[in-house]
C-alpha atoms as a PDB file:
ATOM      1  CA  UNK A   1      59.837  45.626  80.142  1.00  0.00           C
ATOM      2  CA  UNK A   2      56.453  45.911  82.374  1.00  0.00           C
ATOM      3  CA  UNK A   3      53.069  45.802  80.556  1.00  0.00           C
ATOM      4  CA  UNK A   4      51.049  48.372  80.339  1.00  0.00           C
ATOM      5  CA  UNK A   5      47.105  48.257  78.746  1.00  0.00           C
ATOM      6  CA  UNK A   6      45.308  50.259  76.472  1.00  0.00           C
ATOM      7  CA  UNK A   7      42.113  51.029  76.172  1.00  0.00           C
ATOM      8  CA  UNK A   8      40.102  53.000  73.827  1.00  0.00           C
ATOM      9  CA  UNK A   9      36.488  53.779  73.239  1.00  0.00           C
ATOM     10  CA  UNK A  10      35.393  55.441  69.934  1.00  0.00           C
ATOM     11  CA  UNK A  11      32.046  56.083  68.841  1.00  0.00           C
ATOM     12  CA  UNK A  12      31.551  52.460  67.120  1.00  0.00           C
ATOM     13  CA  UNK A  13      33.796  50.388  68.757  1.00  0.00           C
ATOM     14  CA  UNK A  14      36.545  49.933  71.976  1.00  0.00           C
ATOM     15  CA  UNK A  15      39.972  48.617  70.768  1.00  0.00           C
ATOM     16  CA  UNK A  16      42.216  46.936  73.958  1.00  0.00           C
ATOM     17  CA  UNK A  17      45.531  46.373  73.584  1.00  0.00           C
ATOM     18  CA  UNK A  18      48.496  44.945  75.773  1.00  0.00           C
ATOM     19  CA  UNK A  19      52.164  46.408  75.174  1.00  0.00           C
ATOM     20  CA  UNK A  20      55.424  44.680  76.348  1.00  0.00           C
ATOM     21  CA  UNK A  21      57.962  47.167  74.900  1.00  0.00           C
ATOM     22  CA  UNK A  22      58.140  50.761  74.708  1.00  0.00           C
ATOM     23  CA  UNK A  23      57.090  50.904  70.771  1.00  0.00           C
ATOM     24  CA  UNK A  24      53.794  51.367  69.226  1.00  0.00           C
ATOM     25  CA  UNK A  25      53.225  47.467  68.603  1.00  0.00           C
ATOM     26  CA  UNK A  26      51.076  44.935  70.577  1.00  0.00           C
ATOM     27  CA  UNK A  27      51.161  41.870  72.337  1.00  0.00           C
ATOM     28  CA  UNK A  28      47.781  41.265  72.542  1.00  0.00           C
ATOM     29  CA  UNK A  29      44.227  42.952  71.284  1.00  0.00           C
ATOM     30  CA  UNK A  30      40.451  42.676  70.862  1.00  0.00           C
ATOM     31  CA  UNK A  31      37.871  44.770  70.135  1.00  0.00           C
ATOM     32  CA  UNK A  32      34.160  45.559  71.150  1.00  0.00           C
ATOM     33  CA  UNK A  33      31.196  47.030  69.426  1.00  0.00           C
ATOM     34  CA  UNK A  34      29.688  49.794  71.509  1.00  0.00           C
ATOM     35  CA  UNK A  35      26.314  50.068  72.850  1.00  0.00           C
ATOM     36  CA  UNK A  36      24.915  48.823  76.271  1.00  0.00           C
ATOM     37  CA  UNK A  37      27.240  49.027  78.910  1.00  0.00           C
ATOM     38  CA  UNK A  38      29.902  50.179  76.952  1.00  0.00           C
ATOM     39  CA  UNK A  39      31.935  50.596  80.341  1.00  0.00           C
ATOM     40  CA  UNK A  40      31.559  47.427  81.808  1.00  0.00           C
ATOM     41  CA  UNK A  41      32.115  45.449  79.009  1.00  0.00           C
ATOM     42  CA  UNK A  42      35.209  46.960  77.946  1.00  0.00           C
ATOM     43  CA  UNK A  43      36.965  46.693  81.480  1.00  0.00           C
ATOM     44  CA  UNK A  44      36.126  43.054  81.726  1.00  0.00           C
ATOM     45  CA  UNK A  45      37.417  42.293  78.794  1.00  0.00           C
ATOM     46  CA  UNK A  46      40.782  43.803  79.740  1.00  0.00           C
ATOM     47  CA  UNK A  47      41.106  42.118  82.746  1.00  0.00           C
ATOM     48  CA  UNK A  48      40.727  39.064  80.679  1.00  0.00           C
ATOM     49  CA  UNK A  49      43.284  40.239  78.836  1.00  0.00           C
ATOM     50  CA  UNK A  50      45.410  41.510  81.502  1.00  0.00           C
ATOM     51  CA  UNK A  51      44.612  41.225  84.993  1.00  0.00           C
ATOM     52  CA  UNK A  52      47.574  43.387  86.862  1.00  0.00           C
ATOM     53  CA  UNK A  53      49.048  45.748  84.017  1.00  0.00           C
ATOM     54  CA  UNK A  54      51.530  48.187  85.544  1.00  0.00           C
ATOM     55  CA  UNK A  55      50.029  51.048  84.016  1.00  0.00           C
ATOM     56  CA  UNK A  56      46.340  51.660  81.941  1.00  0.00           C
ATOM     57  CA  UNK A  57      45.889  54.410  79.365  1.00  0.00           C
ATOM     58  CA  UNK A  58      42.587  55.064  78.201  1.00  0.00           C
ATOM     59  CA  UNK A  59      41.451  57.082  75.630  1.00  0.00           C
ATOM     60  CA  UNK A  60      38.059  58.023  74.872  1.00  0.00           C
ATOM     61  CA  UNK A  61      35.646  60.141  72.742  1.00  0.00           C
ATOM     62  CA  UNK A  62      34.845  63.513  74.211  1.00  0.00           C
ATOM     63  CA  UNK A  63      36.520  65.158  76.954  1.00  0.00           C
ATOM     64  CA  UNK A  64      36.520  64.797  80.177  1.00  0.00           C
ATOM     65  CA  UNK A  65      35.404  67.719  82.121  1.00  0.00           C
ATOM     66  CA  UNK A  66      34.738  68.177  86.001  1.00  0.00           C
ATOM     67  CA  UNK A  67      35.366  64.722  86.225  1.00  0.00           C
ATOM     68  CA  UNK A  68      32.693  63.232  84.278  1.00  0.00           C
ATOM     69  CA  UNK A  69      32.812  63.258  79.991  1.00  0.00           C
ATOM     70  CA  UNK A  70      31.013  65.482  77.944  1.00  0.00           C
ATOM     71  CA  UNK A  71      30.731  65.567  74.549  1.00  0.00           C
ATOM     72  CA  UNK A  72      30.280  62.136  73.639  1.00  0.00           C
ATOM     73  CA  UNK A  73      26.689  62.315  72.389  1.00  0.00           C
ATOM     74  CA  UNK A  74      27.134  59.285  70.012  1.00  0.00           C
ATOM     75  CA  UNK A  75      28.067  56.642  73.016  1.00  0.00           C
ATOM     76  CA  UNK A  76      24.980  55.143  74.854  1.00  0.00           C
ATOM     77  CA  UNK A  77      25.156  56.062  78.926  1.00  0.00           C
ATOM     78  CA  UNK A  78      28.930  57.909  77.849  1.00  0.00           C
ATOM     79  CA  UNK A  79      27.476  61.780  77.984  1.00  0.00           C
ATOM     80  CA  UNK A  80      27.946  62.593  81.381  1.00  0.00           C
ATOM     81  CA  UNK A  81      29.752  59.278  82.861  1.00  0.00           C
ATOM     82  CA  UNK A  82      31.930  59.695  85.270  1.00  0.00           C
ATOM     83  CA  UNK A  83      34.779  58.191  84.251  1.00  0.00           C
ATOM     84  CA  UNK A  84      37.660  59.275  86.200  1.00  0.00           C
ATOM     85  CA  UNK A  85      35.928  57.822  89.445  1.00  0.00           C
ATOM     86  CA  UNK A  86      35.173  54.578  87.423  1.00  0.00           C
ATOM     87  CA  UNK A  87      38.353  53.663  86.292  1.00  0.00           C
ATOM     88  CA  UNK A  88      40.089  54.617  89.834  1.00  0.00           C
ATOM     89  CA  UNK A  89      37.493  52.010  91.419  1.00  0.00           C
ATOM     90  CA  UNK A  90      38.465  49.831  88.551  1.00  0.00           C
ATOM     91  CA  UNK A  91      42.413  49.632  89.077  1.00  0.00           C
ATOM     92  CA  UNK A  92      42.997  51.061  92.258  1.00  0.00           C
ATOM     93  CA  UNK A  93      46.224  51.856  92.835  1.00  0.00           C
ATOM     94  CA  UNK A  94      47.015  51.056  89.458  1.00  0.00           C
ATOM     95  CA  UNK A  95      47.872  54.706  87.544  1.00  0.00           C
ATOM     96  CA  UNK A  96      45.588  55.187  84.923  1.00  0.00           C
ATOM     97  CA  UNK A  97      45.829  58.210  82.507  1.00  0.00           C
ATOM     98  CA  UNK A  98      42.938  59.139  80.851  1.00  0.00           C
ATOM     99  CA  UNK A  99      42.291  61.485  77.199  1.00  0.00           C
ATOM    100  CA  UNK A 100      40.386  62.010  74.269  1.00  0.00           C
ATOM    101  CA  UNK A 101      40.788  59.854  71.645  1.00  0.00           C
ATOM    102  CA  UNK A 102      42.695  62.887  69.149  1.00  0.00           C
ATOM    103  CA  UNK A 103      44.997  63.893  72.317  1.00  0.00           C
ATOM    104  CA  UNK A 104      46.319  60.223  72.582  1.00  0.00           C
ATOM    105  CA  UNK A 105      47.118  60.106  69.060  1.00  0.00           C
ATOM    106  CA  UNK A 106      48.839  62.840  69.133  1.00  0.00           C
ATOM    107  CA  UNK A 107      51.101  61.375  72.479  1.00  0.00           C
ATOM    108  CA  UNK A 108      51.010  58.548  70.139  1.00  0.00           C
ATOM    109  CA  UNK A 109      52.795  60.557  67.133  1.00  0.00           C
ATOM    110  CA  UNK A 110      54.766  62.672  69.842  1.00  0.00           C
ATOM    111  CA  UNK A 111      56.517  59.457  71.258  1.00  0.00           C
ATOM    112  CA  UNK A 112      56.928  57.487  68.550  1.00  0.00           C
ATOM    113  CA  UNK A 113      55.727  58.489  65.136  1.00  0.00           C
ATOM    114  CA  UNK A 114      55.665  62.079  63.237  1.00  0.00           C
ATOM    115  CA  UNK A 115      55.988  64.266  65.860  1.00  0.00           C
ATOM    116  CA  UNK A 116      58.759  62.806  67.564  1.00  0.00           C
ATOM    117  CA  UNK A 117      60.938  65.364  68.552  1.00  0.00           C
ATOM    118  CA  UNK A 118      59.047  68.728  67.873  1.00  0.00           C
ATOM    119  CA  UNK A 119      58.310  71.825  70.626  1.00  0.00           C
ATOM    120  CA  UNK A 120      55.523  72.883  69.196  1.00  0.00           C
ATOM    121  CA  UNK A 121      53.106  71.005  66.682  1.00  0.00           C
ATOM    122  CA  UNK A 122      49.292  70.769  65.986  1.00  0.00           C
ATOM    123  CA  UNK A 123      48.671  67.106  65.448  1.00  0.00           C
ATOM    124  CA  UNK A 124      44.948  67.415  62.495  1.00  0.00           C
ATOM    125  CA  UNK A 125      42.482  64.349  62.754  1.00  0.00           C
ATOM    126  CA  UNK A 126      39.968  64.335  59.844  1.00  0.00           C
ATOM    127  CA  UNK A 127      37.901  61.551  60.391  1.00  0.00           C
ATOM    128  CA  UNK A 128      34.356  60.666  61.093  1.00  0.00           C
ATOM    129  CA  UNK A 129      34.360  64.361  63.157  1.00  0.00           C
ATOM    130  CA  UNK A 130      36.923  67.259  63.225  1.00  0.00           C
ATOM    131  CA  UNK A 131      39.327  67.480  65.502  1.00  0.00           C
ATOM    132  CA  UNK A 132      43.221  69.045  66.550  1.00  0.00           C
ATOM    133  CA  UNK A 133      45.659  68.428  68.964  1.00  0.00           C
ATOM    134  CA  UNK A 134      48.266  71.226  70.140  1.00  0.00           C
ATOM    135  CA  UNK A 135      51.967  70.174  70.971  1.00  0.00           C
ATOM    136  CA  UNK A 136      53.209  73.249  72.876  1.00  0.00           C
ATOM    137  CA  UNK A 137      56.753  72.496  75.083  1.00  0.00           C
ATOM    138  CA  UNK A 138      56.854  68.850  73.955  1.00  0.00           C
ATOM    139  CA  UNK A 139      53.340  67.943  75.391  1.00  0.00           C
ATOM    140  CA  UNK A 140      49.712  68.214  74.343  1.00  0.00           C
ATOM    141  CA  UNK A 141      48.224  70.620  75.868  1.00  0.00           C
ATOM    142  CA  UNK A 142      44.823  70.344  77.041  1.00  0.00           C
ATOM    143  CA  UNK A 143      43.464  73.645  77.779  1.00  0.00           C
ATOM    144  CA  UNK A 144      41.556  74.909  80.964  1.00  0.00           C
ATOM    145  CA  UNK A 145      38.519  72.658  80.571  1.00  0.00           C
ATOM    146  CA  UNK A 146      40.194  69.915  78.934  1.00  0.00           C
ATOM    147  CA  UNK A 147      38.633  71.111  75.186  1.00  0.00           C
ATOM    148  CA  UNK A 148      42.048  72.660  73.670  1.00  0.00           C
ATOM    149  CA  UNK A 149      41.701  71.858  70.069  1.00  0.00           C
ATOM    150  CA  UNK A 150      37.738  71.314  69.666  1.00  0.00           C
ATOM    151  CA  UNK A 151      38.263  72.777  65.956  1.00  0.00           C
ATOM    152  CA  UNK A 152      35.090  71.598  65.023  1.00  0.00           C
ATOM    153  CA  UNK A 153      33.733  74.688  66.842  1.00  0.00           C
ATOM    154  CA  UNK A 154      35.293  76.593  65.179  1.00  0.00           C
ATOM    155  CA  UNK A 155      32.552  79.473  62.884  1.00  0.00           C
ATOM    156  CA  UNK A 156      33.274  79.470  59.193  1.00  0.00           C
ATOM    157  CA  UNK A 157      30.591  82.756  58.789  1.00  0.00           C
ATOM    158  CA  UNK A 158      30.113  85.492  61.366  1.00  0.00           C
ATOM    159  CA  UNK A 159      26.879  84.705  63.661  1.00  0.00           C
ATOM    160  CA  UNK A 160      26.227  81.400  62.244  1.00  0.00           C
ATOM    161  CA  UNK A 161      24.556  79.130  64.500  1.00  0.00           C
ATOM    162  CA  UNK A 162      27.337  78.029  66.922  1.00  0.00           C
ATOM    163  CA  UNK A 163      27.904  75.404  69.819  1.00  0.00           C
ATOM    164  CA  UNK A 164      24.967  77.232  71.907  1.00  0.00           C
ATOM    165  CA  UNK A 165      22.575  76.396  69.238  1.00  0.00           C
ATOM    166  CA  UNK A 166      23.532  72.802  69.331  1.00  0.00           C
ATOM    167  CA  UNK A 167      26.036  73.071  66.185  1.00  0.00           C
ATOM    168  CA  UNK A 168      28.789  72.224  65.484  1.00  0.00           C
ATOM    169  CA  UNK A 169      30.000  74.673  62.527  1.00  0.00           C
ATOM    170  CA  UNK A 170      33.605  73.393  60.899  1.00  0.00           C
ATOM    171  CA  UNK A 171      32.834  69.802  61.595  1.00  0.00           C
ATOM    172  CA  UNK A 172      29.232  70.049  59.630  1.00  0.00           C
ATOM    173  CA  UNK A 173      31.299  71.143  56.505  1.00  0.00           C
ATOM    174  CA  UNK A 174      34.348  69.763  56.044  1.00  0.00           C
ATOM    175  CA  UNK A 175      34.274  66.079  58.127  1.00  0.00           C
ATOM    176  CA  UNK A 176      34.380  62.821  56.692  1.00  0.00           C
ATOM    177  CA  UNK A 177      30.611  62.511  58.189  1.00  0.00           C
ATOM    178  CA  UNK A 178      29.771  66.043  56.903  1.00  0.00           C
ATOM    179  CA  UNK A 179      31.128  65.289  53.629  1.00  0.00           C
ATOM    180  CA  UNK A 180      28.930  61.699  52.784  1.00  0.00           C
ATOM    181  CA  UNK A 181      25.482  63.542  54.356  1.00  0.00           C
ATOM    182  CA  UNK A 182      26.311  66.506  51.806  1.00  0.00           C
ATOM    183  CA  UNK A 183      27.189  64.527  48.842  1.00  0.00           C
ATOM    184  CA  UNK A 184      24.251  62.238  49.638  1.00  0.00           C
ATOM    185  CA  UNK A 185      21.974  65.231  49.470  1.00  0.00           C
ATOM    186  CA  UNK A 186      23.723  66.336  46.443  1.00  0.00           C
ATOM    187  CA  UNK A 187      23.717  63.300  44.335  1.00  0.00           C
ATOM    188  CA  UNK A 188      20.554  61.735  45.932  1.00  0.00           C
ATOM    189  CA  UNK A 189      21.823  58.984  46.455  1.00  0.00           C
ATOM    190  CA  UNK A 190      24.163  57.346  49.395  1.00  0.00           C
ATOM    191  CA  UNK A 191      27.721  58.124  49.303  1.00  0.00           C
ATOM    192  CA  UNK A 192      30.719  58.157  51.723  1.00  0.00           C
ATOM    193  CA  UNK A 193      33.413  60.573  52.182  1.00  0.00           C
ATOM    194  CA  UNK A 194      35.993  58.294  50.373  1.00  0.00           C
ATOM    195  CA  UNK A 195      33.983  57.978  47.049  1.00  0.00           C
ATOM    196  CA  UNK A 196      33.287  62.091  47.301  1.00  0.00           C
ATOM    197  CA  UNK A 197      37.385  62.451  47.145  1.00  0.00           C
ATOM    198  CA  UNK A 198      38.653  59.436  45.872  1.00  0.00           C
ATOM    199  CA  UNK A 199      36.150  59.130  42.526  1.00  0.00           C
ATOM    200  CA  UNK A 200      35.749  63.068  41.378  1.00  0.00           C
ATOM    201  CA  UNK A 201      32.212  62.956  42.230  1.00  0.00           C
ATOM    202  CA  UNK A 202      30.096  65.991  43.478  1.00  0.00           C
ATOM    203  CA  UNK A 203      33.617  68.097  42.853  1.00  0.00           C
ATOM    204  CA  UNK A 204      32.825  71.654  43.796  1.00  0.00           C
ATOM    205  CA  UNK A 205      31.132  70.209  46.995  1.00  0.00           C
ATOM    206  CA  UNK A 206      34.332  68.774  47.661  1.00  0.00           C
ATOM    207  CA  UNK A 207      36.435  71.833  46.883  1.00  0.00           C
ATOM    208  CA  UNK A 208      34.206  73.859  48.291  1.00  0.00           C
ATOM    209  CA  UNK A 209      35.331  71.832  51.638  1.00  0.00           C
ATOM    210  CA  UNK A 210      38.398  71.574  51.464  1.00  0.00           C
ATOM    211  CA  UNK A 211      38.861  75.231  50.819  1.00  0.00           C
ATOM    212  CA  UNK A 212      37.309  75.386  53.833  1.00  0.00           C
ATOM    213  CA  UNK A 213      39.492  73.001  56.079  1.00  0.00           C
ATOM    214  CA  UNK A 214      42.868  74.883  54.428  1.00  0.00           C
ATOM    215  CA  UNK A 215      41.484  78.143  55.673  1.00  0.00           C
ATOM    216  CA  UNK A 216      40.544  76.880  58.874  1.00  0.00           C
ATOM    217  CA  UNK A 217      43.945  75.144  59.473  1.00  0.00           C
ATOM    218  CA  UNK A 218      45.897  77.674  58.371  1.00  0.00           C
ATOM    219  CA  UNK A 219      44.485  80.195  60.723  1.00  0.00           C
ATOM    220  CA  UNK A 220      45.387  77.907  63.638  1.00  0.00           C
ATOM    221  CA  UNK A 221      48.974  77.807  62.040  1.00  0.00           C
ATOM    222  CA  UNK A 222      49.160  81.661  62.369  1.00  0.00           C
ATOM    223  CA  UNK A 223      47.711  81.163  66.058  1.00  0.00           C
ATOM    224  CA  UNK A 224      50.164  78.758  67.236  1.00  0.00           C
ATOM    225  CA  UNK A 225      53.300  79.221  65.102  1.00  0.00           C
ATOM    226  CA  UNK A 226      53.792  75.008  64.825  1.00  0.00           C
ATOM    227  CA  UNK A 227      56.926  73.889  63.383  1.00  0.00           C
ATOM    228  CA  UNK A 228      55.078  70.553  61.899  1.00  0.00           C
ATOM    229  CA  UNK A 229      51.771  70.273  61.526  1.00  0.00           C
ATOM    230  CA  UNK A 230      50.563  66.409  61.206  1.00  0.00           C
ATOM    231  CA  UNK A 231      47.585  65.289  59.705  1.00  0.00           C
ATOM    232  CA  UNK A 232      46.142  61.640  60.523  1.00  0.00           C
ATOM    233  CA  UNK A 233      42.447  60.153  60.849  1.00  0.00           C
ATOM    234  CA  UNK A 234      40.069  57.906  58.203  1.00  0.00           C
ATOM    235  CA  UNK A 235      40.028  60.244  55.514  1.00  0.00           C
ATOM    236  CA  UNK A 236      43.883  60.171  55.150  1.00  0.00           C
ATOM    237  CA  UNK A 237      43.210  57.447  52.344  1.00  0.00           C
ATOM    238  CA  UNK A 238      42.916  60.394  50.153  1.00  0.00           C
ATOM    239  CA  UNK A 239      46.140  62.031  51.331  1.00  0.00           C
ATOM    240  CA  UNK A 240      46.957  63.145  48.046  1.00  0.00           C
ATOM    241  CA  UNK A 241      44.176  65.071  47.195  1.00  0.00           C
ATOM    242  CA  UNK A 242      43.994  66.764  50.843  1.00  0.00           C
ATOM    243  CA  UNK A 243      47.363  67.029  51.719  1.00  0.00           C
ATOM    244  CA  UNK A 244      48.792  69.607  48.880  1.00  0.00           C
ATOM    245  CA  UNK A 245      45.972  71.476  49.778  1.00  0.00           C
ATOM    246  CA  UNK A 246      46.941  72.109  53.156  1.00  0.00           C
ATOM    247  CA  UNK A 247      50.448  72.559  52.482  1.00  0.00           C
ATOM    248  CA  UNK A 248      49.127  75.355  49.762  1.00  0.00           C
ATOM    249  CA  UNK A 249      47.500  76.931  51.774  1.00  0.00           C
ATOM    250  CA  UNK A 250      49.716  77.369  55.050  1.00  0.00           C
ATOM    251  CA  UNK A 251      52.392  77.995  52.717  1.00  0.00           C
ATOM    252  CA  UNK A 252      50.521  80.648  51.540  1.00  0.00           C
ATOM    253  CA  UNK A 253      49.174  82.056  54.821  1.00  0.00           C
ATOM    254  CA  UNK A 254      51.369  81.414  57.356  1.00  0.00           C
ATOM    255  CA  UNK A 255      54.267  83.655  58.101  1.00  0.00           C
ATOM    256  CA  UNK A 256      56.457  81.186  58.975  1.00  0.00           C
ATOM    257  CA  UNK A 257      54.514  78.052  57.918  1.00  0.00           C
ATOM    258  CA  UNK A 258      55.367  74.824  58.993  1.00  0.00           C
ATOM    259  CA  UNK A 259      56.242  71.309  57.544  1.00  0.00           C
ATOM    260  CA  UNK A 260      52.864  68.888  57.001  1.00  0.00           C
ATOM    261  CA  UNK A 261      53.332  65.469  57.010  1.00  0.00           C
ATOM    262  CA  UNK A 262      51.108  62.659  57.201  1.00  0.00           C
ATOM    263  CA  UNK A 263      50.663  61.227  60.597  1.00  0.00           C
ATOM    264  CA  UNK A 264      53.009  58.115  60.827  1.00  0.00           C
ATOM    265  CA  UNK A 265      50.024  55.902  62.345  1.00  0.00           C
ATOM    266  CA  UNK A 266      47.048  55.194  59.691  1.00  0.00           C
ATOM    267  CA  UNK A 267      45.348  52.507  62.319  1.00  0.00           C
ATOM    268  CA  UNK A 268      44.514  52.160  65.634  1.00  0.00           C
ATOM    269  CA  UNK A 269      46.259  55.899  66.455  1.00  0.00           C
ATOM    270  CA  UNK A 270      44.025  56.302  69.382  1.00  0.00           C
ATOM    271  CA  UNK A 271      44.929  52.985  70.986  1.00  0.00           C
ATOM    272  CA  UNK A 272      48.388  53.205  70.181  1.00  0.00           C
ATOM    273  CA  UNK A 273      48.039  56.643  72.151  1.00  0.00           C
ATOM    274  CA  UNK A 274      45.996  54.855  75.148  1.00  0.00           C
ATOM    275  CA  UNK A 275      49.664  52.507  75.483  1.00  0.00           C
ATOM    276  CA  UNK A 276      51.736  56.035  75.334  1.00  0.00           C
ATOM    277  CA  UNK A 277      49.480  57.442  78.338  1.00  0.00           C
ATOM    278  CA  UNK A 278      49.787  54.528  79.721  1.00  0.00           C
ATOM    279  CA  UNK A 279      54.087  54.393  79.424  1.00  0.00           C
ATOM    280  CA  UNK A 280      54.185  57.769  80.525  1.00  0.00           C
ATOM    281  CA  UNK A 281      52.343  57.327  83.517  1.00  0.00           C
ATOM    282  CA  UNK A 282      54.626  54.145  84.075  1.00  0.00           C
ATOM    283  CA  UNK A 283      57.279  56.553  83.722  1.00  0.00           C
END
């Protein structure tokens, strides 16, 4: 089987991975913190850990845009990099496929994990941010500026202050970030996401959310008609709590709701997704 190489950059670190075999396991791996030269560092680190793969997937936060990323605030020198043209001068003739860091999970699930199989799927990632993938005709779709499933855009109130105002409405409620700054201002004290849902603490703040995410998911449900919807990212370690409230919900709002499962990869999703790009474009 040729080797292929991952790469992904998230907002605190890059994770680089070799694969041998067409499965979501690795050969070899390391990871970087961000920060300076993000870039730089990262590629010559996988050249140290592969020098001629037959294929590179990279996944990054963001998307890319008019061939440079953009909305990747949280990366030093990432806003506005021009990654595309980078990574070509990097490998050459080398293919490299290239997507955010919530797409490759999702090609991730769709090759070998919880969506394997389905038409049409929304792949959820509740993490740090807010984030969906759509699954329509067997493939994640990207959308006409490369931003298809930006659900963290998405208004909860009518007029609220919006992406134009520098916002970012869904994510600021009901993320795992949104989540530990609320409770934090709530219980005035510091708190993370996974005390808020895993210890009962600041409860109605957390309901209050969560409402919020079910209503917001099912309403995508209605939009695409998915036959599974998948849910995956960091705050999956309270699965139980979040995931009969999804499943409530849908159920209850969707016409023809779909199955929700948990995604089938808790860690390293995205990179696992950087080695699916990269098999594909092998393929």
């Amino acid at each position: 089987m040729t080797r292929v190489l991952g790469i992904d950059v998230g907002g605190t670190k890059v994770a680089i991975g070799v694969s041998t075999a067409d499965g979501p396991s690795l050969s070899a791996h390391l990871r970087l913190d961000t920060g300076p030269d993000t870039l730089a560092r990262a590629l010559a680190a996988a050249r140290a850990l592969d020098g001629a793969p037959a294929a590179v997937g990279f996944s990054t936060c963001g998307v890319i845009r008019d061939g440079v990323v953009r909305l990747a605030p949280n990366v030093p020198g990432w806003e506005g990099l021009e990654l595309p043209r980078l990574l070509e001068e990097a490998y050459g003739a080398t293919p490299v496929a290239i997507d955010n860091d919530v797409n490759a999970a999702a090609a991730a699930e769709l090759r070998w994990g919880a969506l394997r199989g389905v038409t049409t799927g929304v792949y959820l990632n509740l993490g740090t941010g807010l984030a969906a993938a759509l699954v329509v005709d067997g493939r994640v779709v990207p959308g006409a500026h490369g931003a298809a499933g930006e659900i963290g855009y998405l208004q909860v109130t009518p007029g609220e202050p919006a992406f134009a105002d520098g916002r970012v409405p869904l994510e600021e409620r009901v993320s795992g970030g949104a989540l530990a700054a609320r409770g934090a201002a709530a219980l005035g004290r510091p708190v993370t996401a996974a005390e808020l849902l895993g210890e009962g603490q600041a409860r109605e703040l957390v309901d209050e959310a969560l409402r919020t995410l079910a209503m917001s998911v099912a309403n995508l449900c209605v939009m695409l008609d998915p036959e599974r919807l998948v849910v995956g990212g960091g705050m999956m370690g309270a699965a139980d709590l979040i995931l009969p409230r999804l499943a409530a919900e849908v159920g209850r709002a969707v016409p023809f709701p779909p199955e929700v499962r948990p995604a089938h990869f808790a860690a390293d999703a995205p990179l696992l997704g950087a080695l699916a790009l990269a098999r594909a474009a092998v393929a």
